[in-house]
PDB file of N, CA and C in Angstrom:
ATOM      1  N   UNK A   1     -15.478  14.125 -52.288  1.00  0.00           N
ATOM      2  CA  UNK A   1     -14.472  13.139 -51.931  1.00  0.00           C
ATOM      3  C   UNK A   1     -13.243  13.337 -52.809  1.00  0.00           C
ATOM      4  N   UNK A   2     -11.949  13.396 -52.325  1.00  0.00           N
ATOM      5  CA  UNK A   2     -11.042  13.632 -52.948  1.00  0.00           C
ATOM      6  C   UNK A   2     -10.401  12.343 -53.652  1.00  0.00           C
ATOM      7  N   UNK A   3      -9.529  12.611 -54.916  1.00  0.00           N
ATOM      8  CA  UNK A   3      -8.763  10.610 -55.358  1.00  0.00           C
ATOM      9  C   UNK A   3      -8.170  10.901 -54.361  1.00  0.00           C
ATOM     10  N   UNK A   4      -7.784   9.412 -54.075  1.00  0.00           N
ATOM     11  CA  UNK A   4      -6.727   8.881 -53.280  1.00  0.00           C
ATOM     12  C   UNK A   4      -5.447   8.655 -54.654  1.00  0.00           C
ATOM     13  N   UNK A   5      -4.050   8.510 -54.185  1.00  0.00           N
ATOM     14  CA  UNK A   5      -3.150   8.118 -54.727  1.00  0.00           C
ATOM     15  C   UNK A   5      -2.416   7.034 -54.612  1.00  0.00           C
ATOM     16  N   UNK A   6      -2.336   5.918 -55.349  1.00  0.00           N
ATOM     17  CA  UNK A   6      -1.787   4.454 -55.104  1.00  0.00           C
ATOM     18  C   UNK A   6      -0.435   4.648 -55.622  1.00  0.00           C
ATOM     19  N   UNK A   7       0.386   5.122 -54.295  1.00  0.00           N
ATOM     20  CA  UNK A   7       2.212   4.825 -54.980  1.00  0.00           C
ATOM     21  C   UNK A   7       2.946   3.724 -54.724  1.00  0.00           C
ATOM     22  N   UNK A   8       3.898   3.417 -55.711  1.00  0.00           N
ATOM     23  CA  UNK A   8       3.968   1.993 -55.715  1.00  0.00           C
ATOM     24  C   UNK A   8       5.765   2.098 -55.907  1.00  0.00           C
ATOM     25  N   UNK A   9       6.784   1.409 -54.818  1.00  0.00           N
ATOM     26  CA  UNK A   9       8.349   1.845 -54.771  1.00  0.00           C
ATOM     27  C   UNK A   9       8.545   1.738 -56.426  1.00  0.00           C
ATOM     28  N   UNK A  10       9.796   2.097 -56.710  1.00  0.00           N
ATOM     29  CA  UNK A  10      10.232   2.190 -57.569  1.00  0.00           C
ATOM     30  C   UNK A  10      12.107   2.733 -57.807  1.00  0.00           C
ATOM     31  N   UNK A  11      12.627   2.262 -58.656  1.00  0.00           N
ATOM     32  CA  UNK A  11      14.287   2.703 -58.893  1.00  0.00           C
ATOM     33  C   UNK A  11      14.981   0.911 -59.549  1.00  0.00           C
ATOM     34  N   UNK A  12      15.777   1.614 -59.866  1.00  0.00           N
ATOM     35  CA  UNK A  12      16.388   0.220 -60.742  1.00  0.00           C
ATOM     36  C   UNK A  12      16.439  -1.094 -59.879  1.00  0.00           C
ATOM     37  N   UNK A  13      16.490  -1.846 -60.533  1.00  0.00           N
ATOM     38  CA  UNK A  13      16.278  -3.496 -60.277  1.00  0.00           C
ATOM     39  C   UNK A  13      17.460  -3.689 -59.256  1.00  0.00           C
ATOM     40  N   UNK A  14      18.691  -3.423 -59.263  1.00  0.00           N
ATOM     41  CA  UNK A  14      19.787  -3.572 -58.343  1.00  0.00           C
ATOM     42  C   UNK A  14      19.805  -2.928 -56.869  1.00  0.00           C
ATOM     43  N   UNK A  15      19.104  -1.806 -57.253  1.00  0.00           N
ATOM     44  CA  UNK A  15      18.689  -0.886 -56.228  1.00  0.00           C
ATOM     45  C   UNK A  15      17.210  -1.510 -54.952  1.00  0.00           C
ATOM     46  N   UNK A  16      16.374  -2.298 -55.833  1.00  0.00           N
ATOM     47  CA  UNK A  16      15.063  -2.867 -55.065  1.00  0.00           C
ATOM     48  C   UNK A  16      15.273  -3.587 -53.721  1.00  0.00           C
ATOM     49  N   UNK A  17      14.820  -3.318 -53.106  1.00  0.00           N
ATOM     50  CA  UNK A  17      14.260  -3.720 -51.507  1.00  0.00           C
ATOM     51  C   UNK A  17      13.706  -5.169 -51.698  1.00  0.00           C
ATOM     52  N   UNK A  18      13.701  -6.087 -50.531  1.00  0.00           N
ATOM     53  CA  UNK A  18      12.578  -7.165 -50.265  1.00  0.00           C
ATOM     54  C   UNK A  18      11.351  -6.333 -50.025  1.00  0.00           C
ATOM     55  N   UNK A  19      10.522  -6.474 -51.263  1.00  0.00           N
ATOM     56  CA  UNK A  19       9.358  -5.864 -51.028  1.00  0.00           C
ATOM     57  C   UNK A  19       7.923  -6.363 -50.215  1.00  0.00           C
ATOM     58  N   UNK A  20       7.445  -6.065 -49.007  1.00  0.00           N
ATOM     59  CA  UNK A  20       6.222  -6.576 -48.246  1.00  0.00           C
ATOM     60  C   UNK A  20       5.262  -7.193 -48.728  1.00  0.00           C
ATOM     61  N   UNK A  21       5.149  -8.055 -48.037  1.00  0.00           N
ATOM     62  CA  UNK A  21       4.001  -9.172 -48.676  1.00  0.00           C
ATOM     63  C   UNK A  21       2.320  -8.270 -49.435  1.00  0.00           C
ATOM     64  N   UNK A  22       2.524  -8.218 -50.883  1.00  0.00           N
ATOM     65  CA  UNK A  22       1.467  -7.637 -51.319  1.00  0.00           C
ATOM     66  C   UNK A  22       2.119  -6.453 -51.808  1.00  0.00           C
ATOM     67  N   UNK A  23       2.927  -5.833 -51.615  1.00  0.00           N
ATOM     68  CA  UNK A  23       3.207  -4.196 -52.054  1.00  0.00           C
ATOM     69  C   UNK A  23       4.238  -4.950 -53.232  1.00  0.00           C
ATOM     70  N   UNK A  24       4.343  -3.043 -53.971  1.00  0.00           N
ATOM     71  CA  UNK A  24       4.202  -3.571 -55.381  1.00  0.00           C
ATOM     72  C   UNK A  24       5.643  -2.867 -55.851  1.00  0.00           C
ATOM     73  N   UNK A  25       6.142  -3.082 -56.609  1.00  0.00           N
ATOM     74  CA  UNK A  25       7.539  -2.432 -56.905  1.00  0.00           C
ATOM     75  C   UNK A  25       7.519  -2.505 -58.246  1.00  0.00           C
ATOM     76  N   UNK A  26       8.655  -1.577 -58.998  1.00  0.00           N
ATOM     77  CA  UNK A  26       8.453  -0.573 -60.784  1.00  0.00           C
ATOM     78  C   UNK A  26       9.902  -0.918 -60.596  1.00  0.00           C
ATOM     79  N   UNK A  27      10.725  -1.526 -61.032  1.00  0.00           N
ATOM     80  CA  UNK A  27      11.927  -1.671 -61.863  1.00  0.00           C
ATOM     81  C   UNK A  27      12.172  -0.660 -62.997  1.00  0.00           C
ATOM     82  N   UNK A  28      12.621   0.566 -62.875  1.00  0.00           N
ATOM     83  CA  UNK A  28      12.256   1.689 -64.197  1.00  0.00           C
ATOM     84  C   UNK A  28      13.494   0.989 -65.070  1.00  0.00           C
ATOM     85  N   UNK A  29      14.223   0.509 -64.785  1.00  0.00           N
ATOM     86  CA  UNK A  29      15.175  -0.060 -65.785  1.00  0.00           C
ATOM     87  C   UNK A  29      15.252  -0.984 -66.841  1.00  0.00           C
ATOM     88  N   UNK A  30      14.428  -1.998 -66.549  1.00  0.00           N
ATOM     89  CA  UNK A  30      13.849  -2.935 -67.252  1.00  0.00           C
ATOM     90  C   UNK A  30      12.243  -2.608 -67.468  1.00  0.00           C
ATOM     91  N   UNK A  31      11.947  -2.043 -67.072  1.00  0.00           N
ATOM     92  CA  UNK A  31      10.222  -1.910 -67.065  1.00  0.00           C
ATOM     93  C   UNK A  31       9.526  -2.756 -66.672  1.00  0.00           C
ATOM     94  N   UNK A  32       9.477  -3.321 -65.198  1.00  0.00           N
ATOM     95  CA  UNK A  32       9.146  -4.960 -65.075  1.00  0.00           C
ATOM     96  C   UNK A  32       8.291  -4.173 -63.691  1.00  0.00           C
ATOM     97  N   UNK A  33       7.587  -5.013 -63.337  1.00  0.00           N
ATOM     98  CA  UNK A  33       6.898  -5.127 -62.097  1.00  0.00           C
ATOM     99  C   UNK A  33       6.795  -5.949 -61.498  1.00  0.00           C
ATOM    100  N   UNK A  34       6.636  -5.784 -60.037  1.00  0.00           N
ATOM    101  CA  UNK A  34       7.117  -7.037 -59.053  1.00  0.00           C
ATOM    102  C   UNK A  34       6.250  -7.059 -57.849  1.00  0.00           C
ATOM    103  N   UNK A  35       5.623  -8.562 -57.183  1.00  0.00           N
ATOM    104  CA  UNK A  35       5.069  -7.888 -56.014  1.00  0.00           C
ATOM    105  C   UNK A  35       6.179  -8.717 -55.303  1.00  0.00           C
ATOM    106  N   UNK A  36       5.690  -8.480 -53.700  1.00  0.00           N
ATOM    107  CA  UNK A  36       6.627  -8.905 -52.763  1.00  0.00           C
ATOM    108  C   UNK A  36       5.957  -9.912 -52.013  1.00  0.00           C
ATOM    109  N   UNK A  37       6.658 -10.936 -51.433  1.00  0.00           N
ATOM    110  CA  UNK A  37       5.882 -12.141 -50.607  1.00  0.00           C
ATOM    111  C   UNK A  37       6.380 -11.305 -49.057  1.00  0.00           C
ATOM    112  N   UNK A  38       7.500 -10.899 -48.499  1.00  0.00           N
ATOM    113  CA  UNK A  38       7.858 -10.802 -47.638  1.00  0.00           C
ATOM    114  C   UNK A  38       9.352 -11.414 -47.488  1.00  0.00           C
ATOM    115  N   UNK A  39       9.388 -12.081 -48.395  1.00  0.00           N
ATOM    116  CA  UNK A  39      10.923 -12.792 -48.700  1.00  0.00           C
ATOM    117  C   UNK A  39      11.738 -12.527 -50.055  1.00  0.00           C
ATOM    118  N   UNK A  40      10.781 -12.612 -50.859  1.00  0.00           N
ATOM    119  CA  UNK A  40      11.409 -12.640 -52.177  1.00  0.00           C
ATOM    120  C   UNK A  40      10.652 -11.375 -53.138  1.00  0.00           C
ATOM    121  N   UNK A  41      10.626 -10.966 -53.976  1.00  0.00           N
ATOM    122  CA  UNK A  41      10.320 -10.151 -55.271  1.00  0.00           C
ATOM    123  C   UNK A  41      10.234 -11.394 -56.065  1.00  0.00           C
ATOM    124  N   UNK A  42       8.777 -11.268 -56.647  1.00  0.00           N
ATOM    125  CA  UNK A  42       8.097 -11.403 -57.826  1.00  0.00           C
ATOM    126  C   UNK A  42       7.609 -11.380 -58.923  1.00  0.00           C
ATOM    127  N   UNK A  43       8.275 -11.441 -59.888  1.00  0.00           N
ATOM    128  CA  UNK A  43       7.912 -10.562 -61.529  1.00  0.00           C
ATOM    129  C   UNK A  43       6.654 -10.810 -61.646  1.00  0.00           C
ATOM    130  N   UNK A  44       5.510  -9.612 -62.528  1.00  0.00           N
ATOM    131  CA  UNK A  44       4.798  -9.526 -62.772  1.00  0.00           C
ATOM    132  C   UNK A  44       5.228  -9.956 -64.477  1.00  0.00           C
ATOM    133  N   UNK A  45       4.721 -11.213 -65.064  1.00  0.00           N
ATOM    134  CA  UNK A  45       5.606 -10.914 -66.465  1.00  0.00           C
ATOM    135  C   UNK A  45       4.705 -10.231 -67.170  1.00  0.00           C
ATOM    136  N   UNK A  46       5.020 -10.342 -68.593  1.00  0.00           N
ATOM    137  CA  UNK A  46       4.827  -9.932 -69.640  1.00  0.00           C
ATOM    138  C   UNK A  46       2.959  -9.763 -69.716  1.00  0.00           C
ATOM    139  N   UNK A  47       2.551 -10.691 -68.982  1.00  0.00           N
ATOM    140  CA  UNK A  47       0.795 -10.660 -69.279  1.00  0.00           C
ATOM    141  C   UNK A  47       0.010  -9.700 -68.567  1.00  0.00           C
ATOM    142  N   UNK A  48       0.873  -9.382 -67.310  1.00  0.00           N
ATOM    143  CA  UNK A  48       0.541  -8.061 -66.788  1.00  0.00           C
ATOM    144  C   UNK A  48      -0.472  -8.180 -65.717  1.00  0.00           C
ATOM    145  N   UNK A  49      -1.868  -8.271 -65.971  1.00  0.00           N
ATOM    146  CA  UNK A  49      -2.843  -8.397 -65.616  1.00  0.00           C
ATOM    147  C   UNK A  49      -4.088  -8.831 -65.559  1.00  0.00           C
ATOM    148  N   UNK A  50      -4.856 -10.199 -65.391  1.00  0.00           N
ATOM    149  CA  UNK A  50      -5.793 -11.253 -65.862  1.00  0.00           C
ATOM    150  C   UNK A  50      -7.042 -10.346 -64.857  1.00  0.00           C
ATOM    151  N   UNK A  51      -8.067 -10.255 -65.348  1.00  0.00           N
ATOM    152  CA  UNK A  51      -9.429 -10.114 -65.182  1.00  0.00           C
ATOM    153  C   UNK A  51      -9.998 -11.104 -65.000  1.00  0.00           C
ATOM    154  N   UNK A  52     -10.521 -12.360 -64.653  1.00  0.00           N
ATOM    155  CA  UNK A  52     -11.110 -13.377 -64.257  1.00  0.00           C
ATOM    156  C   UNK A  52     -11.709 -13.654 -63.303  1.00  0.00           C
ATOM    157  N   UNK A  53     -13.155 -14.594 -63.641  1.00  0.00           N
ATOM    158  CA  UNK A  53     -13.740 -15.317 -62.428  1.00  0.00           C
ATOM    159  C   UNK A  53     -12.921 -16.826 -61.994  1.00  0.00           C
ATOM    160  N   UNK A  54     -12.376 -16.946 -62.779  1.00  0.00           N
ATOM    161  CA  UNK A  54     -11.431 -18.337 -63.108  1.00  0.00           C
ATOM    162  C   UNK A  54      -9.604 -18.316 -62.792  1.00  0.00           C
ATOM    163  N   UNK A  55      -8.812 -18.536 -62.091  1.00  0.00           N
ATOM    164  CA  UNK A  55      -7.163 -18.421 -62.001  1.00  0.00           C
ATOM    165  C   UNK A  55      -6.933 -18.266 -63.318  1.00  0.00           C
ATOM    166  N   UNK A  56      -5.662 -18.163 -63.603  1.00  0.00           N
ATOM    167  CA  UNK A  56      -4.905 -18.030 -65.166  1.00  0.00           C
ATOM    168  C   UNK A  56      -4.403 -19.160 -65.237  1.00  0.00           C
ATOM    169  N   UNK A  57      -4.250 -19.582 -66.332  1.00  0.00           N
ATOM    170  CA  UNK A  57      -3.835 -20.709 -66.440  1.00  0.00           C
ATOM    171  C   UNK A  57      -1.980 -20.599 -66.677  1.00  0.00           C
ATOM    172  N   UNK A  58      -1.357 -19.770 -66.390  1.00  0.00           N
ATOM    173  CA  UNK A  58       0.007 -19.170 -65.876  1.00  0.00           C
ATOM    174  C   UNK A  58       0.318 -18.471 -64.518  1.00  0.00           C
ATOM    175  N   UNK A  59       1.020 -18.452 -64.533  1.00  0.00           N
ATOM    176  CA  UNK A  59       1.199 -17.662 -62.588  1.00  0.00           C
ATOM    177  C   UNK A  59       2.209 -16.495 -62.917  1.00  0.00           C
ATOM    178  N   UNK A  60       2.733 -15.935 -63.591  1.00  0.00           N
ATOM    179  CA  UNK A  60       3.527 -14.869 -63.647  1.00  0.00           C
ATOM    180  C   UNK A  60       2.762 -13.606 -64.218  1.00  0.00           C
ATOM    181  N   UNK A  61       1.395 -13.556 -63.295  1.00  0.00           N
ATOM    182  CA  UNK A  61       0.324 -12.184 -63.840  1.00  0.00           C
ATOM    183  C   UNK A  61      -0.207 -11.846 -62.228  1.00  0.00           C
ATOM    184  N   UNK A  62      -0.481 -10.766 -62.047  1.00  0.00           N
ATOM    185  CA  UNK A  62      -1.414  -9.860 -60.953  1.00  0.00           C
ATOM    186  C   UNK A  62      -2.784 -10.804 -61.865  1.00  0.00           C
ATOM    187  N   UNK A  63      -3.429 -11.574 -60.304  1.00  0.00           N
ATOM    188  CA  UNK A  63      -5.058 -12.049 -61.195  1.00  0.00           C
ATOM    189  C   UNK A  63      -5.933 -10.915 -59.822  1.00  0.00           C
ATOM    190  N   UNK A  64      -6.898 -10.747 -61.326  1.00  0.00           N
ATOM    191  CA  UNK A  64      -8.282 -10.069 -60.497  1.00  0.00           C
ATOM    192  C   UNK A  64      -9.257 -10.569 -60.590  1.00  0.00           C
ATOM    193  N   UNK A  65      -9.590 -11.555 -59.345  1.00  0.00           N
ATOM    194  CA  UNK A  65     -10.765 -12.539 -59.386  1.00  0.00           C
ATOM    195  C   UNK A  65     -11.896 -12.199 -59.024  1.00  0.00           C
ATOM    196  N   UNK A  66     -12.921 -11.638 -60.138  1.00  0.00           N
ATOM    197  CA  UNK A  66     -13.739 -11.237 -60.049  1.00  0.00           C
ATOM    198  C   UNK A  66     -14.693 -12.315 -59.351  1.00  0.00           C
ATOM    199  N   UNK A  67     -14.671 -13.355 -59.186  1.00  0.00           N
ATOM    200  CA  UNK A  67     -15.468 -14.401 -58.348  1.00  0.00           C
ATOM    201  C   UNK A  67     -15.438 -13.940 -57.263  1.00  0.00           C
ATOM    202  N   UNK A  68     -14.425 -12.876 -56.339  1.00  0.00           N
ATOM    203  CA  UNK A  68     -14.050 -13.029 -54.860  1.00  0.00           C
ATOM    204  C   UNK A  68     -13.993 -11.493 -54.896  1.00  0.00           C
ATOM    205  N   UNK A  69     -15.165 -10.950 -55.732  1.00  0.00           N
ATOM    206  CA  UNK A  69     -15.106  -9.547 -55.102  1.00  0.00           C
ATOM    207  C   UNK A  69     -14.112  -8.589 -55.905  1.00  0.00           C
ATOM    208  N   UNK A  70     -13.584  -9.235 -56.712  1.00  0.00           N
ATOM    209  CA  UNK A  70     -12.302  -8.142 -57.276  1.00  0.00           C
ATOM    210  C   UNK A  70     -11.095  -8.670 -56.545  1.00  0.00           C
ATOM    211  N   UNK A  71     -10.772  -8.860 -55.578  1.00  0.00           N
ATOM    212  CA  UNK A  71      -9.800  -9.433 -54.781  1.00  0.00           C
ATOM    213  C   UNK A  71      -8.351  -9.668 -55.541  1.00  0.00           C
ATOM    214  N   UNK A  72      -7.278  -8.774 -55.454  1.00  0.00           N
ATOM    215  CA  UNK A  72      -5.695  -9.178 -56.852  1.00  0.00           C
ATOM    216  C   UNK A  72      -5.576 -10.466 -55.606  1.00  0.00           C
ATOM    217  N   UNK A  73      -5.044 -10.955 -56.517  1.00  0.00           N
ATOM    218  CA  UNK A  73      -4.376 -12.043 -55.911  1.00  0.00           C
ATOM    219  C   UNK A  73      -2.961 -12.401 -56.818  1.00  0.00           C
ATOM    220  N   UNK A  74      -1.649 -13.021 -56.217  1.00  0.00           N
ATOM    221  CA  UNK A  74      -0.536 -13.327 -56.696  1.00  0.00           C
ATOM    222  C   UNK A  74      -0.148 -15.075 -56.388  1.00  0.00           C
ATOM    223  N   UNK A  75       0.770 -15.072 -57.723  1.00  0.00           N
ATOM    224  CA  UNK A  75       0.702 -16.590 -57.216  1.00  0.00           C
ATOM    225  C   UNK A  75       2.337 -16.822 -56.178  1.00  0.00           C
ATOM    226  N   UNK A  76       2.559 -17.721 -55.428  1.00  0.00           N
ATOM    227  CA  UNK A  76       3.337 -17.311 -54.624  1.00  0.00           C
ATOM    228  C   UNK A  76       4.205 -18.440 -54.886  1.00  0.00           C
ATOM    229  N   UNK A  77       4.024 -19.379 -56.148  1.00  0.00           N
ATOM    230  CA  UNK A  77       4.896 -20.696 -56.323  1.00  0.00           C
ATOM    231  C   UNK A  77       4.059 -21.977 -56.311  1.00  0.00           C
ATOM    232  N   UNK A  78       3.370 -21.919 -55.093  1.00  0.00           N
ATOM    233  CA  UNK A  78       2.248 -22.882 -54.736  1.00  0.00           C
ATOM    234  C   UNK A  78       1.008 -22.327 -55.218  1.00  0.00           C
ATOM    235  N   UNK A  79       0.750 -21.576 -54.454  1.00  0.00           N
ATOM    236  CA  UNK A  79      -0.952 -21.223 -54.483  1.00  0.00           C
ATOM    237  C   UNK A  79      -1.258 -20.030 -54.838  1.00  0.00           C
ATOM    238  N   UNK A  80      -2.501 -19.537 -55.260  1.00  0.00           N
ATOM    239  CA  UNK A  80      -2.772 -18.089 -55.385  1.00  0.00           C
ATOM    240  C   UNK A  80      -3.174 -17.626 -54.002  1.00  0.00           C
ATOM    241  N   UNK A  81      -2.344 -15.949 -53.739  1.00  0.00           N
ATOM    242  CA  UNK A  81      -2.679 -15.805 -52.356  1.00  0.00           C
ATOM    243  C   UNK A  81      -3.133 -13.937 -52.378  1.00  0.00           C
ATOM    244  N   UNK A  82      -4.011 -14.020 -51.772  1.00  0.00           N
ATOM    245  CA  UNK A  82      -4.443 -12.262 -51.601  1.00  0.00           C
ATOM    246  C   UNK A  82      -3.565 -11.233 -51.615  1.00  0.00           C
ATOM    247  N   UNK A  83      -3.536 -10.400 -52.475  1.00  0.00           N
ATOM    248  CA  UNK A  83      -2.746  -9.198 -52.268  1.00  0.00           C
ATOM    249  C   UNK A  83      -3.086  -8.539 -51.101  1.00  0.00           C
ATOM    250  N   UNK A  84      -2.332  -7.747 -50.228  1.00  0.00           N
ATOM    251  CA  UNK A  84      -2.743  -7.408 -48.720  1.00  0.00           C
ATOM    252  C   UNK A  84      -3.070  -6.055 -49.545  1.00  0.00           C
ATOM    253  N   UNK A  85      -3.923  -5.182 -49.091  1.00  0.00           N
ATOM    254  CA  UNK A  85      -4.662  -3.771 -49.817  1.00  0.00           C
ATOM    255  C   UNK A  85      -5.447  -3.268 -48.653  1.00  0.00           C
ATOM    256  N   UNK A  86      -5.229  -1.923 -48.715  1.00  0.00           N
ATOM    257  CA  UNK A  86      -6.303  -1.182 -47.928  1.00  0.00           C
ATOM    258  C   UNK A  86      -6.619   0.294 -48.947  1.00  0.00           C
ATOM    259  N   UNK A  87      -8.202  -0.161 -49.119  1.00  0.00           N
ATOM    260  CA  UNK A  87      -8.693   0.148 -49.906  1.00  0.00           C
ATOM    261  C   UNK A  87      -9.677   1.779 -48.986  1.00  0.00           C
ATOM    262  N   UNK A  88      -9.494   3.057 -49.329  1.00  0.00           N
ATOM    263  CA  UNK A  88     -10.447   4.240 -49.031  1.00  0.00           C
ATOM    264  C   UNK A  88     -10.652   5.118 -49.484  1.00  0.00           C
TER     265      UNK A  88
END
């Protein structure tokens, strides 16, 4: 079985697209990461990435809820909502 490769857009912050609900965008200028709702760009802040069976008790992190399978989930303002992924 060969890796697969997970590419993820990327180019300066001024330059960024409305990124698709779930896909992931690299700001190389600031070094920031972002997902996309379908409307807006999302900073990933500073915490990066939570491992949990439990939400974070902040919303500006990619959570990986290990309760639901591994499942990223993002928070979208309101609620935590599934990262869209196709996984092979």
């Amino acid at each position: 079985m060969m890796a697969r490769k997970l590419q993820i857009k990327r180019g300066l912050k001024k330059d960024m697209p409305t990124l698709a609900e779930g896909e992931l965008g690299f700001a190389i200028d600031e070094k920031s990461v972002y997902i996309g709702t379908g409307t807006e760009n999302i900073p990933v802040g500073q915490g990066g990435v939570i491992v949990s069976a439990t939400n974070p008790p902040y919303n500006n992190v990619l959570w990986i809820d290990t309760a639901s399978g591994g499942v990223a989930k993002y928070h979208d303002g309101t609620t935590w909502v599934n990262v869209a992924a196709t996984w092979g």
